[in-house]
N, C-alpha and C. Protein backbone atom coordinates (compact mmCIF):
# COMPACT_ATOMS: atom_id res chain seq x y z
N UNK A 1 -37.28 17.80 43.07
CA UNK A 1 -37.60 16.75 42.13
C UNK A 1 -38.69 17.25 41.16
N UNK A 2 -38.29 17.02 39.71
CA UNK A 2 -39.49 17.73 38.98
C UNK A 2 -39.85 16.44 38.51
N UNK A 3 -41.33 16.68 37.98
CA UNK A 3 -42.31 15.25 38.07
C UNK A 3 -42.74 15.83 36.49
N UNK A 4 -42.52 14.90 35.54
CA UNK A 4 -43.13 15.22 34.47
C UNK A 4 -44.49 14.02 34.22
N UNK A 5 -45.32 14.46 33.58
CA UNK A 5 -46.83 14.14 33.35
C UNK A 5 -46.92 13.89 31.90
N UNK A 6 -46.09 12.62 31.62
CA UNK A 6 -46.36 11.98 30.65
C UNK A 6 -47.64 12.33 29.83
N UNK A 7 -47.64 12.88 28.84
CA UNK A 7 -48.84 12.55 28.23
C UNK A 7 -49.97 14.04 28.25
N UNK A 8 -50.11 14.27 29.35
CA UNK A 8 -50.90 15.26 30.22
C UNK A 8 -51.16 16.97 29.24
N UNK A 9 -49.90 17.13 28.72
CA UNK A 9 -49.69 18.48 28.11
C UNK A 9 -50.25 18.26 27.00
N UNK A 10 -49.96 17.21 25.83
CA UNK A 10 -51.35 17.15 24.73
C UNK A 10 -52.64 17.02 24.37
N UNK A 11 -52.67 15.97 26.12
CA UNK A 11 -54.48 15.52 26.05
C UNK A 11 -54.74 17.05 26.28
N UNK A 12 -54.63 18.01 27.26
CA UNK A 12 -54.99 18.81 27.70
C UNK A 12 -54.87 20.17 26.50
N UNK A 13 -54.37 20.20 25.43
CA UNK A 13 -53.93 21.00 24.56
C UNK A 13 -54.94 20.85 23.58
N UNK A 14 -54.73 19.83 23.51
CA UNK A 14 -56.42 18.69 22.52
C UNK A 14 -57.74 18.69 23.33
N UNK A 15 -58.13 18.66 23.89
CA UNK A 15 -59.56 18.89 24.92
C UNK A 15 -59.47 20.27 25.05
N UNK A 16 -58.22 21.69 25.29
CA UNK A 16 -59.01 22.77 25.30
C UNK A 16 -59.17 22.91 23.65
N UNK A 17 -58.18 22.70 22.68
CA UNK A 17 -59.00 22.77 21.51
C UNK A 17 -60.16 22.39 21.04
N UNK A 18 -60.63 21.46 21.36
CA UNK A 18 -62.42 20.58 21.09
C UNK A 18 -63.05 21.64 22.01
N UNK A 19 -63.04 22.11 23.04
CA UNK A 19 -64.00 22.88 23.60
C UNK A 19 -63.75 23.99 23.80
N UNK A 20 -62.94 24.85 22.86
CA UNK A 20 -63.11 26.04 22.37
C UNK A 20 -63.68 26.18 21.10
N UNK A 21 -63.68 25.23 19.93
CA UNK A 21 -64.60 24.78 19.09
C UNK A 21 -65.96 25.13 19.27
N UNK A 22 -66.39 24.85 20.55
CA UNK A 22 -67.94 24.22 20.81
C UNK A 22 -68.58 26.03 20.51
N UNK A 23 -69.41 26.28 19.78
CA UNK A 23 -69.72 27.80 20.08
C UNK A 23 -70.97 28.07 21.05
N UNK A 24 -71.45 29.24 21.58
CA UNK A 24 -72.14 29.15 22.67
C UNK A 24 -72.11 27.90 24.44
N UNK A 25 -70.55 27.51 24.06
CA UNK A 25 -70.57 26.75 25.16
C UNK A 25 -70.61 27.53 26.54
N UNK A 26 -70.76 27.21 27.62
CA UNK A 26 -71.65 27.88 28.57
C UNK A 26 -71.05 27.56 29.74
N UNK A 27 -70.82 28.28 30.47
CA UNK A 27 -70.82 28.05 32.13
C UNK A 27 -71.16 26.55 32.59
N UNK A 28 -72.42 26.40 32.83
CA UNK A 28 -73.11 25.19 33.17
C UNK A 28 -72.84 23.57 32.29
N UNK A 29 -72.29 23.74 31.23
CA UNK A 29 -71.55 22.97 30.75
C UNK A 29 -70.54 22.37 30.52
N UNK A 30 -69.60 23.77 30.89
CA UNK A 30 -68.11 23.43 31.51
C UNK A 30 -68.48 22.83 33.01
N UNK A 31 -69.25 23.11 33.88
CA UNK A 31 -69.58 22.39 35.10
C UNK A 31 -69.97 21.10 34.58
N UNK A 32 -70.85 20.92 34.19
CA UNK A 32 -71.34 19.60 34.18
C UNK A 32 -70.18 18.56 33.70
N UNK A 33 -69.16 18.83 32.81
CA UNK A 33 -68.25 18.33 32.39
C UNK A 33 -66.63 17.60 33.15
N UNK A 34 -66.92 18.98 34.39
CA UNK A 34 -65.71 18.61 35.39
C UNK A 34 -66.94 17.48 35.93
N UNK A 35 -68.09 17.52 36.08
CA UNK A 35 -68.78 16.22 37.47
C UNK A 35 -67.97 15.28 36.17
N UNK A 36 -68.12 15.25 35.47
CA UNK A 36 -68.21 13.88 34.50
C UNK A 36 -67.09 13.42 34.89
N UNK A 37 -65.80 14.47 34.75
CA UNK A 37 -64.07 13.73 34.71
C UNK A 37 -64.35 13.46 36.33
N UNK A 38 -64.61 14.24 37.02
CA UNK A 38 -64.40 13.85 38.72
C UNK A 38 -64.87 12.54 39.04
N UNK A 39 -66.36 11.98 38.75
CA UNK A 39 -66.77 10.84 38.94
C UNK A 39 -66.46 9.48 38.36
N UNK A 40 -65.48 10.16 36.60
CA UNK A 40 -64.70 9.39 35.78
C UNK A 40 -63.03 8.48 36.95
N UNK A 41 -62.90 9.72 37.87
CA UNK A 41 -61.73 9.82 38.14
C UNK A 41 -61.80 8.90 39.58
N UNK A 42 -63.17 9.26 40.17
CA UNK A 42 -62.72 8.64 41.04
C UNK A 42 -62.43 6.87 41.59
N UNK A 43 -63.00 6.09 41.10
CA UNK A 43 -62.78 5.25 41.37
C UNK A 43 -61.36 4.66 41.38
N UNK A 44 -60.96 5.41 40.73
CA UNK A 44 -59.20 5.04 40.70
C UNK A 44 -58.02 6.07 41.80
N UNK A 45 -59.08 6.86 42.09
CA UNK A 45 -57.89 7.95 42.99
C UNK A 45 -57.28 6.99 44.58
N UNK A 46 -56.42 6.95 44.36
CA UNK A 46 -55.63 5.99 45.44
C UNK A 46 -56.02 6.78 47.10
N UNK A 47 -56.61 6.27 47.93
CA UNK A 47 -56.75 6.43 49.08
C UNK A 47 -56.18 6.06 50.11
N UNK A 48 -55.39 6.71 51.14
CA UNK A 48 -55.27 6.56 52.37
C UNK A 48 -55.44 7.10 53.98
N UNK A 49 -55.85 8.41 53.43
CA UNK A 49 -56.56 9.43 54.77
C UNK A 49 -57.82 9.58 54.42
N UNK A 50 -57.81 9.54 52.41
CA UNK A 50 -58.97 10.67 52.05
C UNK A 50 -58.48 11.88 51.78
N UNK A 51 -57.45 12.56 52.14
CA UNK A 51 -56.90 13.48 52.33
C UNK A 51 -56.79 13.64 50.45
N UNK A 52 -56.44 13.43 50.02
CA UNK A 52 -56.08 13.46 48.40
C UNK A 52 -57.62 13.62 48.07
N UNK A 53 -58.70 12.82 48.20
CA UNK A 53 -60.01 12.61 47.56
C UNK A 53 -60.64 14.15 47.96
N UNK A 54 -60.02 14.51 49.30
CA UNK A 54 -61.34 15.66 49.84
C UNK A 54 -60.50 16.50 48.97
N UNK A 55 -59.12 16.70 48.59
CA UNK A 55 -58.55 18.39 47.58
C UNK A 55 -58.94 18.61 46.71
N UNK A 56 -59.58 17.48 45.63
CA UNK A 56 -60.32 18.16 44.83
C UNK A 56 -61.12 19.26 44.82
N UNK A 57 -61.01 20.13 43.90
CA UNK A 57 -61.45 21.41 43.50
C UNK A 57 -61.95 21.28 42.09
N UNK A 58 -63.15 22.55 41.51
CA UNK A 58 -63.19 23.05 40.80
C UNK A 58 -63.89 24.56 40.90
N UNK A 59 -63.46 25.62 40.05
CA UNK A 59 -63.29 26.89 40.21
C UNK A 59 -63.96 27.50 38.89
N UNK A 60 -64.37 28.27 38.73
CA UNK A 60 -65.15 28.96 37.91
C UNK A 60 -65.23 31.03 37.77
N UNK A 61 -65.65 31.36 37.03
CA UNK A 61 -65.71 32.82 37.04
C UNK A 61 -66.82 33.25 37.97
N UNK A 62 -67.45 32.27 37.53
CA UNK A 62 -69.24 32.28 38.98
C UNK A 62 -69.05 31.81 39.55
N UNK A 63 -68.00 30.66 40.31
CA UNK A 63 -68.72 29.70 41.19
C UNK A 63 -67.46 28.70 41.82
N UNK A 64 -67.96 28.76 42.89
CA UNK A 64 -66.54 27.42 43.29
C UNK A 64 -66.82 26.82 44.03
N UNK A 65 -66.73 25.37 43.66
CA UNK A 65 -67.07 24.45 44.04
C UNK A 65 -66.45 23.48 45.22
N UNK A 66 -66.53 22.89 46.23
CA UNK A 66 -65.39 22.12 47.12
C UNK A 66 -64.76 23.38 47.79
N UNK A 67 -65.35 24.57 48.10
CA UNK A 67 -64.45 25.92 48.60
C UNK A 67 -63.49 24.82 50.07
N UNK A 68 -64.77 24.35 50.40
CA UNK A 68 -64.51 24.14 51.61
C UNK A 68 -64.06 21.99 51.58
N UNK A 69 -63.34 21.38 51.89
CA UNK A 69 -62.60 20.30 52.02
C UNK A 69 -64.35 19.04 52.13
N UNK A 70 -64.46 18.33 51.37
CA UNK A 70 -65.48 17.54 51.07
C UNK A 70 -65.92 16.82 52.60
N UNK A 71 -67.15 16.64 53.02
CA UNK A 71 -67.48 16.25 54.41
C UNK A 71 -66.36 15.43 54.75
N UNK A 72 -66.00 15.64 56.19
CA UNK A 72 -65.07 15.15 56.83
C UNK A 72 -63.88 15.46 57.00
N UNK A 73 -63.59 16.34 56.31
CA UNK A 73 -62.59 17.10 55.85
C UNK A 73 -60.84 16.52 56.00
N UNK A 74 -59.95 17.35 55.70
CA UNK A 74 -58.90 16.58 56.11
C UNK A 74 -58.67 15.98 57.28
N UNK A 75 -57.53 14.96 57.39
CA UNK A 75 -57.46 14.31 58.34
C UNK A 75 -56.21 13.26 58.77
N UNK A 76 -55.60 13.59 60.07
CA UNK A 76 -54.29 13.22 60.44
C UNK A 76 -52.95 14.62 60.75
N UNK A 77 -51.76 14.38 61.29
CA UNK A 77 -51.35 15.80 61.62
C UNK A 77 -51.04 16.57 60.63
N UNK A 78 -51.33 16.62 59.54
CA UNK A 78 -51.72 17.92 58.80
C UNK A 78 -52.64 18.06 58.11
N UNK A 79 -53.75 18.37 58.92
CA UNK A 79 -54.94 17.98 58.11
C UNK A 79 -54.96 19.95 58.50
N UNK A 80 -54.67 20.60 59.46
CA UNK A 80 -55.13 22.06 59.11
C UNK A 80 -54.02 22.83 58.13
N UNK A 81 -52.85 22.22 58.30
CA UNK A 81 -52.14 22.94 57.34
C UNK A 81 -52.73 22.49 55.79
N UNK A 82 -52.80 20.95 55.50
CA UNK A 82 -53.59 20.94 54.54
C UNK A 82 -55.45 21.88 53.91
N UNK A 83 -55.85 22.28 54.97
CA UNK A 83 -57.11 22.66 54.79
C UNK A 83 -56.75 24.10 54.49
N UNK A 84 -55.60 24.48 55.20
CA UNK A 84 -54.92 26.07 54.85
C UNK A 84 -54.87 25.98 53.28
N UNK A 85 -54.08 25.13 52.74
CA UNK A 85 -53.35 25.24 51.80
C UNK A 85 -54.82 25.04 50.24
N UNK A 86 -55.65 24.14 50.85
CA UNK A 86 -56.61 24.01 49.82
C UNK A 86 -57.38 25.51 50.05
N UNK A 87 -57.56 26.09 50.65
CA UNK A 87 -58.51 27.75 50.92
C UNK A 87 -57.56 28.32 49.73
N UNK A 88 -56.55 28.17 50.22
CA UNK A 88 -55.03 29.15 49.51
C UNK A 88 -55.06 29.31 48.02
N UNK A 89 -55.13 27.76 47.62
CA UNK A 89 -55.19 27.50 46.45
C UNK A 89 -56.28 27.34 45.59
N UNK A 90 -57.61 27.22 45.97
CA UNK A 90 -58.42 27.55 45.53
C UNK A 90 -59.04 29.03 45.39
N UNK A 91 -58.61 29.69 46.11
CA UNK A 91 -58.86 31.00 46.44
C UNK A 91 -57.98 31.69 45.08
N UNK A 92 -56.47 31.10 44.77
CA UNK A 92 -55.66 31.56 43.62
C UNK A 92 -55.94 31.43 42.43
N UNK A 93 -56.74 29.94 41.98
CA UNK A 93 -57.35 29.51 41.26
C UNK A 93 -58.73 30.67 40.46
N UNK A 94 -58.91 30.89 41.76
CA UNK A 94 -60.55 31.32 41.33
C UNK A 94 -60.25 32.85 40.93
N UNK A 95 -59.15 33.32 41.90
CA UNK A 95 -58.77 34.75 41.41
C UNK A 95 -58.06 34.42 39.52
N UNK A 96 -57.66 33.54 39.09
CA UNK A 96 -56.92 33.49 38.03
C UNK A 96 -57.59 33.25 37.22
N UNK A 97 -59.19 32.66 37.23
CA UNK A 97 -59.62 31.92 36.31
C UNK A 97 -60.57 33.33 35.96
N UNK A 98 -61.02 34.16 37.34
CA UNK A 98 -61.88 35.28 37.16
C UNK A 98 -61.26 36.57 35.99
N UNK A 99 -59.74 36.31 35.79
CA UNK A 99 -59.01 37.26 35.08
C UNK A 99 -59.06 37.28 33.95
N UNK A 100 -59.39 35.63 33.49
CA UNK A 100 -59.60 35.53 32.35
C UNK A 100 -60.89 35.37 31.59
N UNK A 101 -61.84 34.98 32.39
CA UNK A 101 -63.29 34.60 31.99
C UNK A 101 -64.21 35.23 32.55
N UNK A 102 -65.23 35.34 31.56
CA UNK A 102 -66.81 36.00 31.67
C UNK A 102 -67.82 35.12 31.21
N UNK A 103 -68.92 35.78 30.83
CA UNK A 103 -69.96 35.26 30.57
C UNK A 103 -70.28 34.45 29.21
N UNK A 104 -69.33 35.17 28.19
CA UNK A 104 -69.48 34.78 26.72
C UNK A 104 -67.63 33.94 26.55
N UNK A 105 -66.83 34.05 27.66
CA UNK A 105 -65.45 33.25 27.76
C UNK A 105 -65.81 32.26 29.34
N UNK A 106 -66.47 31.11 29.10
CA UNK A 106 -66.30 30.71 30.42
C UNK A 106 -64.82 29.85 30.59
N UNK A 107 -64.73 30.10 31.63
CA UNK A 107 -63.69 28.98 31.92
C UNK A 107 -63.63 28.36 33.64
N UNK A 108 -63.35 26.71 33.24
CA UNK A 108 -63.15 25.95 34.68
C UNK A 108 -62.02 25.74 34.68
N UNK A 109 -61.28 25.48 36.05
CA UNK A 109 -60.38 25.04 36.63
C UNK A 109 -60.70 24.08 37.46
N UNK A 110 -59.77 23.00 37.20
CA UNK A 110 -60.26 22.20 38.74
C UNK A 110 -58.84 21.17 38.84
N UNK A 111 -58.90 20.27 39.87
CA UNK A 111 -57.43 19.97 40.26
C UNK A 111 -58.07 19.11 41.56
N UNK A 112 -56.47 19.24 42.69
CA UNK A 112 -56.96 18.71 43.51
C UNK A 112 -55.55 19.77 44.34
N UNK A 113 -55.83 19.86 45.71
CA UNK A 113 -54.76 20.71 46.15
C UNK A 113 -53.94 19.98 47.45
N UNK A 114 -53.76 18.92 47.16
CA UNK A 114 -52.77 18.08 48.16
C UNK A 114 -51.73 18.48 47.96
N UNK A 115 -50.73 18.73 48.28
CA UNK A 115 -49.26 19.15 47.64
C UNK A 115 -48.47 17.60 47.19
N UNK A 116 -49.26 16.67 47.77
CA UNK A 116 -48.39 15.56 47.08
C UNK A 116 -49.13 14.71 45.92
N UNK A 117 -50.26 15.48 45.65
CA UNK A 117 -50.99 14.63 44.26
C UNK A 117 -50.46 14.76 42.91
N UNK A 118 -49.61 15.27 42.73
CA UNK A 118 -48.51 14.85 41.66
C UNK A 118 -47.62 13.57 41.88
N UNK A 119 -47.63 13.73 42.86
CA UNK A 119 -45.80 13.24 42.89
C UNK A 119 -47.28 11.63 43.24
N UNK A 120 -48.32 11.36 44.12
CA UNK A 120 -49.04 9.97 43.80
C UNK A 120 -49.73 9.80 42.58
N UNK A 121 -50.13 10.84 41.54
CA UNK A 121 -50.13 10.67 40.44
C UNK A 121 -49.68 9.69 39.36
N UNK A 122 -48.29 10.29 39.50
CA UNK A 122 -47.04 9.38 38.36
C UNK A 122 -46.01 8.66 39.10
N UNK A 123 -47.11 8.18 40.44
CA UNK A 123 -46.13 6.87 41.19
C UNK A 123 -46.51 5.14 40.42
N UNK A 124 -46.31 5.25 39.25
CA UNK A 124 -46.70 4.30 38.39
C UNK A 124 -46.33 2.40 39.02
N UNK A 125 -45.19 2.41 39.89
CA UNK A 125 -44.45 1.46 40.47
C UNK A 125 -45.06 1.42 41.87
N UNK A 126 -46.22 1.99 42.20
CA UNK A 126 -46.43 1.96 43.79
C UNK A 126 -47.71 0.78 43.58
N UNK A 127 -48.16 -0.01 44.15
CA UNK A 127 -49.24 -0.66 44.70
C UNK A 127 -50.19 -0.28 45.73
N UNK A 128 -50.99 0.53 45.35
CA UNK A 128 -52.03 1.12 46.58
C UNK A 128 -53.27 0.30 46.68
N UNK A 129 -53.13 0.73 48.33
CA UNK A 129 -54.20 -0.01 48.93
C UNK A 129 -55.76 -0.42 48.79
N UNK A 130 -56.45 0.46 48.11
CA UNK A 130 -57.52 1.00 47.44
C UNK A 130 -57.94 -0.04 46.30
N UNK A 131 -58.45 -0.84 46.67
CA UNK A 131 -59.10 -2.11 45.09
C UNK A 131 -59.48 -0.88 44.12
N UNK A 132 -59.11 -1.06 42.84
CA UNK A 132 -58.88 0.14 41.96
C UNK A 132 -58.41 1.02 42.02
N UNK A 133 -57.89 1.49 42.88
CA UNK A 133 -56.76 2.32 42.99
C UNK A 133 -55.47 2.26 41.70
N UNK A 134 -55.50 3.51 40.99
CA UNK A 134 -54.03 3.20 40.30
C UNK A 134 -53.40 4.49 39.74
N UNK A 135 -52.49 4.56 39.75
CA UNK A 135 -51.47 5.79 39.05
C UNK A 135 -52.16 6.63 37.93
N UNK A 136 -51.80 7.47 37.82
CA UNK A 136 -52.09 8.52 36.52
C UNK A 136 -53.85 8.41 36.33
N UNK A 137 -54.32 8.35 37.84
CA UNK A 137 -55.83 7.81 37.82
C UNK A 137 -56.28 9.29 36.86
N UNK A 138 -56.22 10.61 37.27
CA UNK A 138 -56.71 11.72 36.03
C UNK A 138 -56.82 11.82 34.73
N UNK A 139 -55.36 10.77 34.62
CA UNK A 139 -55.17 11.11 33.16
C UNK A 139 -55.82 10.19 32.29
N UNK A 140 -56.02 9.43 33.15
CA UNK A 140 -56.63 7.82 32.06
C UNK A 140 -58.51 8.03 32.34
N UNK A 141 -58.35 8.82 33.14
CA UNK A 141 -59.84 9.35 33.42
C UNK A 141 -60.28 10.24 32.48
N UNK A 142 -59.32 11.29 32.06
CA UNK A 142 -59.57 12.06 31.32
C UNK A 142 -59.73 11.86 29.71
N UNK A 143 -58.64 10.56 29.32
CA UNK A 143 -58.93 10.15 28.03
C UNK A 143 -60.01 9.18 28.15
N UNK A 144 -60.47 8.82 29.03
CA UNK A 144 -62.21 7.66 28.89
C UNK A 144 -63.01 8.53 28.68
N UNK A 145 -63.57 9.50 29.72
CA UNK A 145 -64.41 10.86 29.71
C UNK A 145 -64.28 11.81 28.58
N UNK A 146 -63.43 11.92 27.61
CA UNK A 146 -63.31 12.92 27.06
C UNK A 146 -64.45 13.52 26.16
N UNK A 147 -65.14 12.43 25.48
CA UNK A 147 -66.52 11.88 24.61
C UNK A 147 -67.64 12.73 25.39
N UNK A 148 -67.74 11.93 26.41
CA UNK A 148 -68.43 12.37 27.42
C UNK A 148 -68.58 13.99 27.97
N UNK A 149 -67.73 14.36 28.28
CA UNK A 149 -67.22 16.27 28.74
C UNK A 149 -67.61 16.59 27.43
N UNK A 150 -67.01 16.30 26.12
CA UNK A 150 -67.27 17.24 25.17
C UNK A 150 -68.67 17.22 24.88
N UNK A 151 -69.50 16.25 24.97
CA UNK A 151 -70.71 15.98 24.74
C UNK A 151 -72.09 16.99 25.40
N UNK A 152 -71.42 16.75 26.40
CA UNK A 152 -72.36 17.12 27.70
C UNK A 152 -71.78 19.08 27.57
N UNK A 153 -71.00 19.42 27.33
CA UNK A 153 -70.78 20.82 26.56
C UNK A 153 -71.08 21.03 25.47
N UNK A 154 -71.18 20.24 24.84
CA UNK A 154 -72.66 20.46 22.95
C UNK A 154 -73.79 20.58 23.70
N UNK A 155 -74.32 19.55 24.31
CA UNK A 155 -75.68 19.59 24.61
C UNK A 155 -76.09 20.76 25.34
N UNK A 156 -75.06 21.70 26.42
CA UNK A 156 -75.34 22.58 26.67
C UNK A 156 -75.76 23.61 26.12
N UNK A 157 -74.46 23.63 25.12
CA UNK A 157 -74.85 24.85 24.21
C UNK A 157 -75.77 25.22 23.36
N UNK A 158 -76.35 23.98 23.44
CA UNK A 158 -77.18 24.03 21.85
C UNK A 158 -79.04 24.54 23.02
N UNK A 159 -78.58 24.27 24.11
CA UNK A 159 -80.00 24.53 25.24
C UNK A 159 -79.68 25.91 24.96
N UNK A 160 -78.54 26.91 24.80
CA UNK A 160 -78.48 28.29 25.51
C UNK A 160 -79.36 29.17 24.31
């Protein structure tokens, strides 16, 4: 089943354009920018183990963040194959992002590494349990935050 992400390929085409714009943008600014979307994001990320909330990741040329599954870690019978699979994938991440970025090219990655956070993503017709809980919680996170991330990457740069 392929899952298309409405929407997802322009915001994201449009936000790396605005912050390749930014000049002297910085490491520590692309960080500060994923806290912004993550904390943007979460109140809406649909919960039922936690298991989805702890995959979040973000990855860096310096630095990676969530290496390890957020206190408490996964949980239920695949909580080690899940904890495999987030090492796995963050570990791929960080090798991919290191290929491309340095000191004067930073670049973040971040995500979440459940294998089914797509497919609860763009379950637009589901009702989850979670008071605020709702579908395409990233993406609608990402167009509120966007102001915000780009902001907080000016202000960086203009410190460096």
């Amino acid at each position: 089943m392929k899952l298309e992400f409405k929407g997802m390929e322009k915001l994201m085409r449009n936000l790396n354009y605005e912050i390749r714009q930014i000049e002297n943008r910085t490491h520590s600014g692309l960080l500060k920018a994923a806290i912004i979307l993550q904390n943007e994001a979460e109140p809406g990320t649909p919960v039922d183990t936690s298991n989805l909330r702890h995959s979040w990741f973000t990855v860096s040329h310096k630095s990676t963040q969530n290496q390890a599954p957020v206190k408490g870690g996964f949980k239920g019978p695949n909580a080690s194959e899940m904890a495999a699979n987030h090492s796995k994938t963050v570990s791929a991440a960080s090798s991919a992002v290191r290929s491309v970025a340095n000191d004067s090219r930073p670049v973040v990655l971040l995500g979440y590494t459940a294998n089914y956070a797509a497919k609860v993503h763009e379950s637009v017709d589901t009702k989850f349990h979670r008071p605020g809980a709702h579908a395409r919680w990233l993406y609608l996170a990402m167009q509120t935050a966007q102001s915000k991330m780009l902001e907080a990457i000016r202000k960086d740069a203009e410190i460096k």
